[in-house]
PDB file of N, CA and C in Angstrom:
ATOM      1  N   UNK A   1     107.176 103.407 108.599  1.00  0.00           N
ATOM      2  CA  UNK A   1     108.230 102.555 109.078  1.00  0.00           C
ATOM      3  C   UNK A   1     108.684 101.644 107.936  1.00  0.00           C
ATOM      4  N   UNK A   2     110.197 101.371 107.895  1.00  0.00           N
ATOM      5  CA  UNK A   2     110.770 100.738 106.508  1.00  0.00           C
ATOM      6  C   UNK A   2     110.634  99.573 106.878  1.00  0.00           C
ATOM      7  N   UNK A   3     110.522  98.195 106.329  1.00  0.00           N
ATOM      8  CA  UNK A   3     110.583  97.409 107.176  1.00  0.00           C
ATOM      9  C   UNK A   3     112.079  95.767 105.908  1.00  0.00           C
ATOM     10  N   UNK A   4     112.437  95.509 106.660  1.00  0.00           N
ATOM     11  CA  UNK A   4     113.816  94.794 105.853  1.00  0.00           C
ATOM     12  C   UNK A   4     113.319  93.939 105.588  1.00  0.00           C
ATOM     13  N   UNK A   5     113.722  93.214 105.221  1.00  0.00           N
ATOM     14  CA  UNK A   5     113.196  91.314 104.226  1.00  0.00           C
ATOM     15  C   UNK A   5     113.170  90.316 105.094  1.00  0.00           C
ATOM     16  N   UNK A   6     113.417  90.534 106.440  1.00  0.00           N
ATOM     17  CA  UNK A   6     113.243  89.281 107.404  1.00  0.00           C
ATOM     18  C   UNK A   6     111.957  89.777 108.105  1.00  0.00           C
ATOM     19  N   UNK A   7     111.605  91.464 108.199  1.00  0.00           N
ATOM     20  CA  UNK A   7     110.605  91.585 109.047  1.00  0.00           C
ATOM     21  C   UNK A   7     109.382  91.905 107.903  1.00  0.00           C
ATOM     22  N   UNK A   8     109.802  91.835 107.038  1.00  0.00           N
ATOM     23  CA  UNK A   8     108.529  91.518 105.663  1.00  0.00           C
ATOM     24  C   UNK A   8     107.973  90.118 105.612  1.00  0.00           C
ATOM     25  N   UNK A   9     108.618  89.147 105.533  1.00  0.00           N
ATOM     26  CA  UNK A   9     108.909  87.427 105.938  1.00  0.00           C
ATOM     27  C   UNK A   9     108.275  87.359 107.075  1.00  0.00           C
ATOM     28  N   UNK A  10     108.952  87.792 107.977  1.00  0.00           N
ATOM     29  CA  UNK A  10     107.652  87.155 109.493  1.00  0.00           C
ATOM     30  C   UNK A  10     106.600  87.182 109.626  1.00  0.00           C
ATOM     31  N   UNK A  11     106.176  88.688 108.901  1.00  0.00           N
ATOM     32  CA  UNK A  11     104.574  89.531 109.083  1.00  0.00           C
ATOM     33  C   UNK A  11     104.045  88.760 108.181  1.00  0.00           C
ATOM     34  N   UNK A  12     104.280  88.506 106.711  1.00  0.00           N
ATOM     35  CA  UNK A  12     103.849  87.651 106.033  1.00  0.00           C
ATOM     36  C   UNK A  12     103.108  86.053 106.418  1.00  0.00           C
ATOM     37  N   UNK A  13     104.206  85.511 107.025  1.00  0.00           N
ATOM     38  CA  UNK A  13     103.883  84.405 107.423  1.00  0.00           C
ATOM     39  C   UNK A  13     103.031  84.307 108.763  1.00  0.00           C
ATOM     40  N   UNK A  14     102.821  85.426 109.035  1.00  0.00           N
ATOM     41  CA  UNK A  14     101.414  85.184 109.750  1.00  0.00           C
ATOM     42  C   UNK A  14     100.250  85.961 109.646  1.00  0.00           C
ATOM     43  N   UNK A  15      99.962  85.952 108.239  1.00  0.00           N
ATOM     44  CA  UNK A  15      98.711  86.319 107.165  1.00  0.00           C
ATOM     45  C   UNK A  15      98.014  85.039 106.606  1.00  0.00           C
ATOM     46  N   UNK A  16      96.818  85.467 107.071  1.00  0.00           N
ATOM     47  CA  UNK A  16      95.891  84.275 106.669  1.00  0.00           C
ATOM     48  C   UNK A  16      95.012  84.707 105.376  1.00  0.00           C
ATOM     49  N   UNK A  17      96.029  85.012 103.995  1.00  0.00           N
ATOM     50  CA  UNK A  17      95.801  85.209 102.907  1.00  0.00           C
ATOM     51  C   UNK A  17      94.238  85.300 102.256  1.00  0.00           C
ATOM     52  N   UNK A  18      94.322  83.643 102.164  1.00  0.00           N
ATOM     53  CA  UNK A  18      92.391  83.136 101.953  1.00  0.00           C
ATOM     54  C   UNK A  18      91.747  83.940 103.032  1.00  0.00           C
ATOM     55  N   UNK A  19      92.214  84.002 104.165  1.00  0.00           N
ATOM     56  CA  UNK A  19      90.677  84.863 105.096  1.00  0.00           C
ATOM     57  C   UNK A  19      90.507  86.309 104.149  1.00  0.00           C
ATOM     58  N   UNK A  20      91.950  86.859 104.185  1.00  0.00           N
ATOM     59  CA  UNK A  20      91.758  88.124 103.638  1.00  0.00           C
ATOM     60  C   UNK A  20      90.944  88.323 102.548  1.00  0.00           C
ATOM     61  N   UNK A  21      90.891  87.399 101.627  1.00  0.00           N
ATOM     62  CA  UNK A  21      90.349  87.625 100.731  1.00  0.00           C
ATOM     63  C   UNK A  21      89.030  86.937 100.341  1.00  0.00           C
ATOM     64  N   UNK A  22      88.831  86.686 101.196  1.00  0.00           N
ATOM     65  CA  UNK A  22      87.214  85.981 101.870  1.00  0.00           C
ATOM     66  C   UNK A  22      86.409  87.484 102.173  1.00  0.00           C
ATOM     67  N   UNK A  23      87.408  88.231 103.279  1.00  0.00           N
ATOM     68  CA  UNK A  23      86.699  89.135 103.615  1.00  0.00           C
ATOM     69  C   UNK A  23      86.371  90.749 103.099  1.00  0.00           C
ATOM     70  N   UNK A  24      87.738  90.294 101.719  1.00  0.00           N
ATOM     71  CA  UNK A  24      87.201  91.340 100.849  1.00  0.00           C
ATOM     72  C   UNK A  24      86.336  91.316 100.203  1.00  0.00           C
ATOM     73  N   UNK A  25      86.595  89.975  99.389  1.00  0.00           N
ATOM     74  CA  UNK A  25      84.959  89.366  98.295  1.00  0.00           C
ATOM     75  C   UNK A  25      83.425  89.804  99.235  1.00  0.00           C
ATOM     76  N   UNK A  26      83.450  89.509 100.417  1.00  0.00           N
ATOM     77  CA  UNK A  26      82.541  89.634 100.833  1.00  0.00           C
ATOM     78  C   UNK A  26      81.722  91.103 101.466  1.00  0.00           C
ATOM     79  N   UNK A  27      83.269  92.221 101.783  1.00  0.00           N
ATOM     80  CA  UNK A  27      82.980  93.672 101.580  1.00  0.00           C
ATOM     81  C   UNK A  27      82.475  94.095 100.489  1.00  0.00           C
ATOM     82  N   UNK A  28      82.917  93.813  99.680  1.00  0.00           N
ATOM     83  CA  UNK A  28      82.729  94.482  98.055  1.00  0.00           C
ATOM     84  C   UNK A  28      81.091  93.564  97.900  1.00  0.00           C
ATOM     85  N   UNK A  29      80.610  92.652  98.113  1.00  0.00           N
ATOM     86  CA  UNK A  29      79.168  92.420  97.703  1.00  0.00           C
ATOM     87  C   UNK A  29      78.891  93.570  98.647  1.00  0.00           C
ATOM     88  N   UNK A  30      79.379  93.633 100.027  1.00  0.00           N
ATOM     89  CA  UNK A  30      78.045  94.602 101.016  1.00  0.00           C
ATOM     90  C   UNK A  30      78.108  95.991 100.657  1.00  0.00           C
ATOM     91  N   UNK A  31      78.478  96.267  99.494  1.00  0.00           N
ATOM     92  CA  UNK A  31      78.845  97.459  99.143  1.00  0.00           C
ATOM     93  C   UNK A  31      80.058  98.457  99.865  1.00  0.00           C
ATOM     94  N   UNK A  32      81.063  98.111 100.361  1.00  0.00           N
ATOM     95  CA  UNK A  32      82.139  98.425 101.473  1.00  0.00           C
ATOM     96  C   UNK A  32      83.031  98.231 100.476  1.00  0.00           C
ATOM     97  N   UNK A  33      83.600  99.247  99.118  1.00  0.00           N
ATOM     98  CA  UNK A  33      84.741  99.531  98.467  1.00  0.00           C
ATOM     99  C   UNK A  33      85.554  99.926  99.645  1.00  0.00           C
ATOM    100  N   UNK A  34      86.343 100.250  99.016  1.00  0.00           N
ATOM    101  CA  UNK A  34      88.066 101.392  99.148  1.00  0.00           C
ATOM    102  C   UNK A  34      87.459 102.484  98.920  1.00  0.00           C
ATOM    103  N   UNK A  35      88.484 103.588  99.223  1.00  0.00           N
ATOM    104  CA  UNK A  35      87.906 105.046  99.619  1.00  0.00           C
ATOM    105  C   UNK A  35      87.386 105.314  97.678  1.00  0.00           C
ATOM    106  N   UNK A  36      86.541 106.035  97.719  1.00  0.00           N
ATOM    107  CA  UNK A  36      85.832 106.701  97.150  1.00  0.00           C
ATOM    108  C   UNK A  36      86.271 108.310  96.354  1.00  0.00           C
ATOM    109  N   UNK A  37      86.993 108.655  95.865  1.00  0.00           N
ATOM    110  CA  UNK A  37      87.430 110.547  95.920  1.00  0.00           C
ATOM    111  C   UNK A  37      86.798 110.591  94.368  1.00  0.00           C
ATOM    112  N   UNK A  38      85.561 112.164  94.662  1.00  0.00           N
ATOM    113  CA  UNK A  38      85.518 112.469  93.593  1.00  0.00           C
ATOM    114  C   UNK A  38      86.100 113.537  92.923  1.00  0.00           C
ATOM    115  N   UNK A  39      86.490 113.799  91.952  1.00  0.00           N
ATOM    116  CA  UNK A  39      87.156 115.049  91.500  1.00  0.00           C
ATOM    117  C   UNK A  39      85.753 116.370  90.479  1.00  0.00           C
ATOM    118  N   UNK A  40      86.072 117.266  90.841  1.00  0.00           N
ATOM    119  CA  UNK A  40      85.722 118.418  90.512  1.00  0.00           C
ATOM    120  C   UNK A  40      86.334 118.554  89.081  1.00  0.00           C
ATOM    121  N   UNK A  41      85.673 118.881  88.465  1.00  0.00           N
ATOM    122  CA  UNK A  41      86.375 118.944  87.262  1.00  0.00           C
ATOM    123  C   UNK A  41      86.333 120.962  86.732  1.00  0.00           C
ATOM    124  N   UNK A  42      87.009 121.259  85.799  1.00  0.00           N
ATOM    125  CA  UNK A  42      87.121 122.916  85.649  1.00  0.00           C
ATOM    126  C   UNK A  42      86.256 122.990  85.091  1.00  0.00           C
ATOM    127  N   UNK A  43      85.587 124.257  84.998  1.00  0.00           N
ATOM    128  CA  UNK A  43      84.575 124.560  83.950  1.00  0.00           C
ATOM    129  C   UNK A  43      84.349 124.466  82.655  1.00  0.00           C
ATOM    130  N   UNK A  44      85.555 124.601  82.087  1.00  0.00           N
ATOM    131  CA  UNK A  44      86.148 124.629  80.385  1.00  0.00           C
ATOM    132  C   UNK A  44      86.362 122.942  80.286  1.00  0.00           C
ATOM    133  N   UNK A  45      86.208 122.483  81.149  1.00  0.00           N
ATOM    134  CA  UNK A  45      86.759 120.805  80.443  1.00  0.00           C
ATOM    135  C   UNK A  45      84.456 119.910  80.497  1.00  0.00           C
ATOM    136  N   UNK A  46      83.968 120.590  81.737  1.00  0.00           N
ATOM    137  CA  UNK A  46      82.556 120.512  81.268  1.00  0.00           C
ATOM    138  C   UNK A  46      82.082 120.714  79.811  1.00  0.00           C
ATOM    139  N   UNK A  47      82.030 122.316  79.871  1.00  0.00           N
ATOM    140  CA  UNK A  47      82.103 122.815  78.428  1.00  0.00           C
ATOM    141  C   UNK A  47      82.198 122.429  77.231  1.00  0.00           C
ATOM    142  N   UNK A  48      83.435 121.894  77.282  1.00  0.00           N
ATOM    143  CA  UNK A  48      84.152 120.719  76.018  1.00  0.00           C
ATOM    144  C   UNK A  48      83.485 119.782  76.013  1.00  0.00           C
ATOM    145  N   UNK A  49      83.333 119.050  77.246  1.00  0.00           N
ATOM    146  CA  UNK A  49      82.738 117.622  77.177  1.00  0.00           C
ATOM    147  C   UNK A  49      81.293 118.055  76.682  1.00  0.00           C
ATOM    148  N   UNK A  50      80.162 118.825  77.018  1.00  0.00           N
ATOM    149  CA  UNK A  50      78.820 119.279  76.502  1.00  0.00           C
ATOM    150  C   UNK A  50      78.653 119.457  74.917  1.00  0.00           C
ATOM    151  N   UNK A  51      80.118 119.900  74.406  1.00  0.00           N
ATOM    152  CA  UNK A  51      79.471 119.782  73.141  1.00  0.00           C
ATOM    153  C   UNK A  51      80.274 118.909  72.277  1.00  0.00           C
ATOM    154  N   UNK A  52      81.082 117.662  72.867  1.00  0.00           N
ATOM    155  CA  UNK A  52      81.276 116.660  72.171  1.00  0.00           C
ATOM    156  C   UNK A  52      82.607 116.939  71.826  1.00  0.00           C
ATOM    157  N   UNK A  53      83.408 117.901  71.895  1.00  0.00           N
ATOM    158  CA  UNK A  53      84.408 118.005  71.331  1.00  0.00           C
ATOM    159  C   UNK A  53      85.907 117.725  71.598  1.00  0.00           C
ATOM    160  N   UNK A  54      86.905 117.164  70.879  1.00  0.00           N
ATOM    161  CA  UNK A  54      88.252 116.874  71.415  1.00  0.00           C
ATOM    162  C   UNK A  54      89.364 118.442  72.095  1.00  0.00           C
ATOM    163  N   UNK A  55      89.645 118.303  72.860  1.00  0.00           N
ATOM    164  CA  UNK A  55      90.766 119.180  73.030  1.00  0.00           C
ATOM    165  C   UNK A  55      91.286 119.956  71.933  1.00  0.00           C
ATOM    166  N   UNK A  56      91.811 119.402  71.186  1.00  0.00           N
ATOM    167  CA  UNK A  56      92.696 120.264  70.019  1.00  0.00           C
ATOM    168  C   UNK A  56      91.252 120.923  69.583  1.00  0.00           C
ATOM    169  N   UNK A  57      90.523 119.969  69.137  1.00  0.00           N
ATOM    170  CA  UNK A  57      89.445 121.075  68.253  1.00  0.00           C
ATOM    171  C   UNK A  57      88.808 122.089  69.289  1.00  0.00           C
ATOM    172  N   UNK A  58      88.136 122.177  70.486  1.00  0.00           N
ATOM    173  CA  UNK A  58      87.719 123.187  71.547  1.00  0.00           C
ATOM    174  C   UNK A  58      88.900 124.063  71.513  1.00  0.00           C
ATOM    175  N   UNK A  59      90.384 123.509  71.315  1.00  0.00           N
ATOM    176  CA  UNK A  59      91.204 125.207  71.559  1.00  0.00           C
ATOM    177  C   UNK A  59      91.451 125.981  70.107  1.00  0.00           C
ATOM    178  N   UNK A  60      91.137 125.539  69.323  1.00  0.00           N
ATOM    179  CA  UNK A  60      91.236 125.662  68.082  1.00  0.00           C
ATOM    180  C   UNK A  60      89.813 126.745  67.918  1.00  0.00           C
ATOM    181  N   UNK A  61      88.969 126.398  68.346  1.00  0.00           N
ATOM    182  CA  UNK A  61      87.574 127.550  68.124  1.00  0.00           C
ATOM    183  C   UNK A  61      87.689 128.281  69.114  1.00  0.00           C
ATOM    184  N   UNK A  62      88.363 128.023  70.377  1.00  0.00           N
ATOM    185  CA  UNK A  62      88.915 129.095  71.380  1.00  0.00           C
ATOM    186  C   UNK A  62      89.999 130.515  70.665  1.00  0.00           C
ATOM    187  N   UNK A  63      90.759 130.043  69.691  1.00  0.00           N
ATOM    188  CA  UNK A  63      91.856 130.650  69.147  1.00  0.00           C
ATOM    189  C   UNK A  63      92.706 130.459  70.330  1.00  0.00           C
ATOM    190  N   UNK A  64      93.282 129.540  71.317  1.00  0.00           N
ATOM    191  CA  UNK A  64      94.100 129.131  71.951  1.00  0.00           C
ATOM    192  C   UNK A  64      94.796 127.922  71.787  1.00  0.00           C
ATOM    193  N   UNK A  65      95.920 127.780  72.723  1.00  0.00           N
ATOM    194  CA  UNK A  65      96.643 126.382  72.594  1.00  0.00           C
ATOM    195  C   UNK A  65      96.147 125.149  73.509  1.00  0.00           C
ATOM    196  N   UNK A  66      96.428 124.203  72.992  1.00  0.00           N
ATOM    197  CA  UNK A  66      96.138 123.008  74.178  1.00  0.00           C
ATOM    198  C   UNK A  66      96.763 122.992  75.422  1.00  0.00           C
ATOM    199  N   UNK A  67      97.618 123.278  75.460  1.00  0.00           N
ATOM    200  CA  UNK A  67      98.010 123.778  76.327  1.00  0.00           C
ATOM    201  C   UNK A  67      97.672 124.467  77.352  1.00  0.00           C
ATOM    202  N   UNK A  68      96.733 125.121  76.728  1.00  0.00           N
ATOM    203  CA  UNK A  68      96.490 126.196  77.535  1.00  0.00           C
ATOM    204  C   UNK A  68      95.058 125.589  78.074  1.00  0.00           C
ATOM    205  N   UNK A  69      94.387 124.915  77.489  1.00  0.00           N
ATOM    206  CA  UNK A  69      93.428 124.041  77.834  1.00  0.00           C
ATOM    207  C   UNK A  69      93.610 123.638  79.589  1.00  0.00           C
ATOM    208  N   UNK A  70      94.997 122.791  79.150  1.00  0.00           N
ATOM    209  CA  UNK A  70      95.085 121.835  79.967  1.00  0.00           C
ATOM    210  C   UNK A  70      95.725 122.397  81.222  1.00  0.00           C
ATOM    211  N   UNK A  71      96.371 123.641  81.460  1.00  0.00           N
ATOM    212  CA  UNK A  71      96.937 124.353  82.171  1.00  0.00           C
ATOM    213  C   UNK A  71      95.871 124.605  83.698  1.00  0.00           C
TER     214      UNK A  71
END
């Protein structure tokens, strides 16, 4: 829902700012982040990372492009 600059203004003004952020400070000690997503990473970017190496140089001993890395 879009909401216009008078009904942004109302909702606003009845936010109790400091609570909010009372009750975030106090999530985040109980360990209660924001969502969490982990990513999977490809096999070839493991790979790379295991033996230390930058992109250009891993496609370079590949005989490929970065590109193609990153594809």
């Amino acid at each position: 829902m879009v909401m216009n600059e008078i009904d942004l203004i109302e909702r606003d003004l009845k936010r109790d700012i400091w609570q909010e952020t009372l009750d975030a400070v106090r999530d985040i000690k109980a360990g209660q982040v924001g969502r969490v997503k982990t990513v999977e990473l490809p096999p070839v970017v493991e790979a790379r990372q295991n033996v230390g190496l930058s992109q250009s140089r891993f496609a370079e001993l590949l005989g490929v492009s970065i590109r193609t890395l990153q594809d």
